[in-house]
Protein backbone atom coordinates (compact mmCIF):
# COMPACT_ATOMS: atom_id res chain seq x y z
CA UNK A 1 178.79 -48.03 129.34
CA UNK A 2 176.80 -47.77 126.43
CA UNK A 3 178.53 -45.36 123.74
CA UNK A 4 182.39 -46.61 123.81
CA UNK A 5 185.15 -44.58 121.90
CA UNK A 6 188.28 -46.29 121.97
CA UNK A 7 191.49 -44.74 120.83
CA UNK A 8 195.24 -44.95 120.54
CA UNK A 9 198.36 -45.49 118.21
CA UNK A 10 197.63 -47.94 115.48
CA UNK A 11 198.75 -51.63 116.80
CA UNK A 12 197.56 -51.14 120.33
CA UNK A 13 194.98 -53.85 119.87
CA UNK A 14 191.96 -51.25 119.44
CA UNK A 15 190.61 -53.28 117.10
CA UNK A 16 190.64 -56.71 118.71
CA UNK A 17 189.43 -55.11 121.94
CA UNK A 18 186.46 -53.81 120.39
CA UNK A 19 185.08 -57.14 119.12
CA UNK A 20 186.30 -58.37 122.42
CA UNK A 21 184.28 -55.64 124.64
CA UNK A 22 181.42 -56.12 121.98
CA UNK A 23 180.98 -59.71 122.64
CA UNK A 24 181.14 -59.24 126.64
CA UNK A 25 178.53 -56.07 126.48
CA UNK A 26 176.18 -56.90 122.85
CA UNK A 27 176.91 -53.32 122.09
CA UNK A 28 177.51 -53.10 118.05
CA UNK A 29 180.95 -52.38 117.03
CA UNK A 30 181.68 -49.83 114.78
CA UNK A 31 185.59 -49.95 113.43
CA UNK A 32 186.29 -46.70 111.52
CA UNK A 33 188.59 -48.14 108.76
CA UNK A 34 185.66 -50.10 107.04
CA UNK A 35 184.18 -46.62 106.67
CA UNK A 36 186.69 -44.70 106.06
CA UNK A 37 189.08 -46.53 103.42
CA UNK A 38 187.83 -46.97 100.28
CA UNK A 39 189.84 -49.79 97.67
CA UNK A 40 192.85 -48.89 96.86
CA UNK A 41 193.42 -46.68 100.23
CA UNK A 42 191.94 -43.86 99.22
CA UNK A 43 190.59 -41.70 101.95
CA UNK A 44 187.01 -40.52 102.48
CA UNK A 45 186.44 -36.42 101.77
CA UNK A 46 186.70 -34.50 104.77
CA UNK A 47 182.92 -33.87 104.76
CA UNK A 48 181.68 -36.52 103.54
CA UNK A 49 183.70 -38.54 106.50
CA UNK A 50 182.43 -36.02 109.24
CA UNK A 51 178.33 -36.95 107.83
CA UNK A 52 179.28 -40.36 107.77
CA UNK A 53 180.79 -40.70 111.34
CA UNK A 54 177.06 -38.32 112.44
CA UNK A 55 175.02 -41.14 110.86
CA UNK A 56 176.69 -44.07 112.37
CA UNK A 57 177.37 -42.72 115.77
CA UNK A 58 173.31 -41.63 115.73
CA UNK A 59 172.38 -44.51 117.96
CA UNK A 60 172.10 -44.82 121.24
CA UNK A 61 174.45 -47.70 122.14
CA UNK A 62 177.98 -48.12 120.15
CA UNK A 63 181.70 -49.07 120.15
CA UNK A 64 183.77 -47.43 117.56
CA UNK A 65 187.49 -47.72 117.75
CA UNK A 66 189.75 -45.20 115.35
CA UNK A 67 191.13 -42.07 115.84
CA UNK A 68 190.82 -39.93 112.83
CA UNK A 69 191.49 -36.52 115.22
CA UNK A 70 189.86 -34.52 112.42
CA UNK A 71 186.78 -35.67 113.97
CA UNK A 72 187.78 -36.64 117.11
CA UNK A 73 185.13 -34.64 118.68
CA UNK A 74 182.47 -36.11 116.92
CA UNK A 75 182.92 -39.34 118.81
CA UNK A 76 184.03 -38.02 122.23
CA UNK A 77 180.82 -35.62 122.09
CA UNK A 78 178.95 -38.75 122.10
CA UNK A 79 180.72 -41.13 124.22
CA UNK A 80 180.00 -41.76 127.70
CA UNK A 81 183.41 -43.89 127.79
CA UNK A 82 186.69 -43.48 126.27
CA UNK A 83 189.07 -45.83 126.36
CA UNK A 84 192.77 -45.01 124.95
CA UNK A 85 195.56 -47.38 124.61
CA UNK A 86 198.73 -45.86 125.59
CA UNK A 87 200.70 -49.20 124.91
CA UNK A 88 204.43 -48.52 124.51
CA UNK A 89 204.90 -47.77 121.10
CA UNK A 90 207.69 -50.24 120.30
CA UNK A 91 205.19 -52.98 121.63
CA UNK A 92 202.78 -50.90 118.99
CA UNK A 93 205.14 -50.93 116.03
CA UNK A 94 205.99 -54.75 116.65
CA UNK A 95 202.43 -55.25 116.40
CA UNK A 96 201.59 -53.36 113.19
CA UNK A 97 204.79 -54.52 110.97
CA UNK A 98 204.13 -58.29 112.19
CA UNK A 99 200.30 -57.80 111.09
CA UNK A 100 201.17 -56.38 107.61
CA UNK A 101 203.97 -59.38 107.52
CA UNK A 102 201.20 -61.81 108.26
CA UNK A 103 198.41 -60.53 106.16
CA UNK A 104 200.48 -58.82 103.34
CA UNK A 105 198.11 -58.81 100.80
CA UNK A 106 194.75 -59.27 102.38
CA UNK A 107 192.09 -56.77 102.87
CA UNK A 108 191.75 -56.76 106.80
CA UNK A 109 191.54 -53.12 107.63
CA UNK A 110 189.01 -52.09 104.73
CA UNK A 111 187.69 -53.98 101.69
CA UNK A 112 189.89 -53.18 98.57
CA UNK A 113 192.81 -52.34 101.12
CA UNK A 114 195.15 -54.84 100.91
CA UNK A 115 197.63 -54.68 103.89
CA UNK A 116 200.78 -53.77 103.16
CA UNK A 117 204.37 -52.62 105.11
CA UNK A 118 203.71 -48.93 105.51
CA UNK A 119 206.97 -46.47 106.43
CA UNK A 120 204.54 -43.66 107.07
CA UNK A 121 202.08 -45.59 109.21
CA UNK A 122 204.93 -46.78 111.53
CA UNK A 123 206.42 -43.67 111.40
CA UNK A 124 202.87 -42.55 112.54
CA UNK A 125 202.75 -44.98 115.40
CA UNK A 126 205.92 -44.29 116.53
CA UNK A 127 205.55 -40.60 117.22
CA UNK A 128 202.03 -40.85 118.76
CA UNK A 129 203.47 -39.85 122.55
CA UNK A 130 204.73 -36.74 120.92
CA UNK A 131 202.58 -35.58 118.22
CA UNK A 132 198.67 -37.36 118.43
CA UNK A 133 198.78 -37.79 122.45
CA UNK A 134 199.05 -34.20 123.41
CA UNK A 135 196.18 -33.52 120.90
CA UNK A 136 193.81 -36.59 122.18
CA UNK A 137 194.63 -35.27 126.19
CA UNK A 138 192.95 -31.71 124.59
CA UNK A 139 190.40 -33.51 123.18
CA UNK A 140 189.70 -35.52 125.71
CA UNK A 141 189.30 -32.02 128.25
CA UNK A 142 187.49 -30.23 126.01
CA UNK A 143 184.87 -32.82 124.53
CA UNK A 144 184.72 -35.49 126.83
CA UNK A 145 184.19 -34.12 130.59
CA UNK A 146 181.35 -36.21 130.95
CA UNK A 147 182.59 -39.55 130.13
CA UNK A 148 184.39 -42.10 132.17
CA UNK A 149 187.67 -42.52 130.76
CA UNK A 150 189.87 -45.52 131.09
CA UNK A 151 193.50 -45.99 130.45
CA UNK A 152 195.26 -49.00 129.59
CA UNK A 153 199.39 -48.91 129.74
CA UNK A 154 199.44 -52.85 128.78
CA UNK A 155 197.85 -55.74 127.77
CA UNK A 156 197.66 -57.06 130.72
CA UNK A 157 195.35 -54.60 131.86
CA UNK A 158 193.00 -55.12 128.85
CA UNK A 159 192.66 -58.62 129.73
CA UNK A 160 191.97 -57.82 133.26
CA UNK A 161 188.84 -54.98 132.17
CA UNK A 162 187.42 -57.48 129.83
CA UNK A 163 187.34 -60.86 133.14
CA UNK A 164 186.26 -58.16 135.12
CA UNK A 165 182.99 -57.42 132.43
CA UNK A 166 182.55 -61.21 132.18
């Protein structure tokens, strides 16, 4: 396990369980949104994003957590694991409306990106088993072959993958 791609609907816990998995393994951790936002949550261009994604995925050892399918198969190319969440989504929209409760107003995603209650996003989140999964199982088949891919259905079994590293 030394190039990690980890993906799933936003409030999964992607994010926390990439600075988790980096502190067990001392692989860097790469989270997409820093790169990808800029202030004022404006997007990257489309090619600009894909060069940017080439340059930081150009090592040799990596966690990045995001999905960004556009260039899903940038990272699943590369990856030797893949991990997706495929928490239940009212768990994930819980998660995601209590985080932009909690840190309305703060920048945690992406500097100059304040959080904020997003319809869209949750909206997003919520249709992920219908619209983004059956696109990430492609992806996953046509990309990713080679890599080991792990599956976690709850957060129990997150907690048990990272005592199991330690």
């Amino acid at each position: 396990m030394q190039r990690v791609a980890i993906v799933g609907p936003g409030g999964a816990g992607k994010t926390t369980f990439a600075r988790q998995l980096g502190e067990c393994t001392q692989l860097p951790v790469i989270h997409l949104d820093e790169h990808y936002w800029r202030p004022g949550w404006e997007p990257t261009p489309r090619d600009e994003w894909r060069a940017i994604q080439e340059r930081l995925l150009a090592g040799d050892k990596w966690i990045v957590d995001g999905n960004y399918g556009g260039t899903l198969e940038t990272r699943l190319r590369r990856a030797d694991t893949v991990i997706v969440f495929a928490i239940a989504r009212t768990r994930c929209v819980a998660r995601a409306f209590l985080r932009s409760v909690r840190y309305r107003g703060r920048a945690i995603q992406a500097e100059g990106c304040p959080e904020r209650f997003d319809r869209e996003f949750l909206r997003w989140i919520w249709r992920f088993p219908r619209d983004s999964k059956p696109r990430l199982d492609a992806a996953l088949h046509e990309h990713a072959p080679h890599a080991q891919v792990v599956i976690f259905r709850n957060p129990r079994e997150v907690r048990a993958f990272l005592r199991d590293l330690q």
